[in-house]
Protein backbone atom coordinates (compact mmCIF):
# COMPACT_ATOMS: atom_id res chain seq x y z
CA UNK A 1 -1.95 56.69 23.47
CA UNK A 2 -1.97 57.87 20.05
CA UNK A 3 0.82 60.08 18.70
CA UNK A 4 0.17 63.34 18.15
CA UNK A 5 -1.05 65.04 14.13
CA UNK A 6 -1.66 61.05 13.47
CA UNK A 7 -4.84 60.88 11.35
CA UNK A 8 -6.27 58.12 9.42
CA UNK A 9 -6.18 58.28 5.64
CA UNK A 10 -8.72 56.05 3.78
CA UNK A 11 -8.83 55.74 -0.11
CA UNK A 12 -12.31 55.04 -2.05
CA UNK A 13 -14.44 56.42 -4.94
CA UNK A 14 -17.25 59.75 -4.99
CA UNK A 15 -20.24 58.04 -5.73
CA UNK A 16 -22.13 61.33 -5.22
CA UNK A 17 -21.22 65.29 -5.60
CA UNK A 18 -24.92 66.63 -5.45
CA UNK A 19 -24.22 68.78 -2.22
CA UNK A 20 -22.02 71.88 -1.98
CA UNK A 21 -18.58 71.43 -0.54
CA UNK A 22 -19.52 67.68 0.05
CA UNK A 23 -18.92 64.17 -1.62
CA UNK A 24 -19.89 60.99 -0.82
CA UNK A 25 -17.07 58.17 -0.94
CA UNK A 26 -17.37 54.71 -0.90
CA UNK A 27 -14.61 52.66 0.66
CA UNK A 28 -14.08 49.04 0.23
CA UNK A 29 -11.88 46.79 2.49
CA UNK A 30 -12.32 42.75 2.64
CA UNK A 31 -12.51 40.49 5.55
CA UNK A 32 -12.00 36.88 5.76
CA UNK A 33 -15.43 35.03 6.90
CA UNK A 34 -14.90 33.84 10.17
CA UNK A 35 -16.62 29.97 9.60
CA UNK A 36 -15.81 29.93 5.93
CA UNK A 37 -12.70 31.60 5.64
CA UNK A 38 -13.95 33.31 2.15
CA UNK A 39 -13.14 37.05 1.66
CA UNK A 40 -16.20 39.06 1.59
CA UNK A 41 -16.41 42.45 0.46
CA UNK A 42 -17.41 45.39 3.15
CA UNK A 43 -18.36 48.92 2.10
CA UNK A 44 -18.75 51.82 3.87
CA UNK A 45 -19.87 55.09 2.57
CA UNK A 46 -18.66 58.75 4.19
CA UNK A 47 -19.42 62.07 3.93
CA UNK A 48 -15.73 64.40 2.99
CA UNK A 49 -15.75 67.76 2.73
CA UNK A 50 -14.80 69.42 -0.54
CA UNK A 51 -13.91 72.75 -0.39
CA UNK A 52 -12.97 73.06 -4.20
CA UNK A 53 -16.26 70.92 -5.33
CA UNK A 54 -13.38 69.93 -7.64
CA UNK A 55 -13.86 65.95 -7.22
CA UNK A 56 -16.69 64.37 -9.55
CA UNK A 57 -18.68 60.74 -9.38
CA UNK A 58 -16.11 58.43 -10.09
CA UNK A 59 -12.78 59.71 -8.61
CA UNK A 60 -10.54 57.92 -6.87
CA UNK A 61 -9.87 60.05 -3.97
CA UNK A 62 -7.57 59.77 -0.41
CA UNK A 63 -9.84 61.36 2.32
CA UNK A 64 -8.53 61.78 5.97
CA UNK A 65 -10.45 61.96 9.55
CA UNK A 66 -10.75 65.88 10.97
CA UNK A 67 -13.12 67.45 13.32
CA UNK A 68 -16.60 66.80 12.86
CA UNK A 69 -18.09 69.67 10.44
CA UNK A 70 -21.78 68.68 10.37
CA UNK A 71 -23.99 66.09 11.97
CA UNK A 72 -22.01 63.14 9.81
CA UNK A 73 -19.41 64.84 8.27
CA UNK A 74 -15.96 63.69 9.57
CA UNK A 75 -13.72 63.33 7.23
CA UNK A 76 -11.71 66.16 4.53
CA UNK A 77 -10.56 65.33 1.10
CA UNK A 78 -6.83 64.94 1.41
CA UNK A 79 -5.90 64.53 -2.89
CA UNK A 80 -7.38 63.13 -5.93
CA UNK A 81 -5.66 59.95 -6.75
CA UNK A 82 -7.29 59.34 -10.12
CA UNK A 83 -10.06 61.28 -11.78
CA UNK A 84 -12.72 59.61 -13.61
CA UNK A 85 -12.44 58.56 -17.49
């Protein structure tokens, strides 16, 4: 059983900031092939709410898991890492 206040933290770039209070975030991760033993590259793309709107395309930004806030949003911005050049 999980502890409890334990949530997962994920880090990844906004790729889109067109809604209010909401940014899209890309994450990366890589996994080794299973037959060819290669590491491939796996993205996944969530939905973080902003309440600020102060992240823009191209941040670097730590989001973690909360409750679910709309029909796929289910994760918060925790902190900007890096903002965008």
């Amino acid at each position: 059983m999980k502890e409890a206040g334990h949530r997962k933290t994920q880090i990844g770039i906004v790729v889109s900031d067109k809604m209010d209070k909401t940014i899209v975030v890309q994450v990366e991760r890589l996994v080794k092939h299973p037959v060819y033993k290669k590491y491939v590259r796996r993205r996944a793309r969530y939905k973080a709410h902003d309440e600020a709107n102060a992240c823009k395309v191209g941040d670097k930004v730590m989001i973690e898991e909360c409750r679910p806030l709309s029909r796929d949003k289910r994760w918060g911005v925790r902190q900007v890492v890096e903002r965008a050049v």
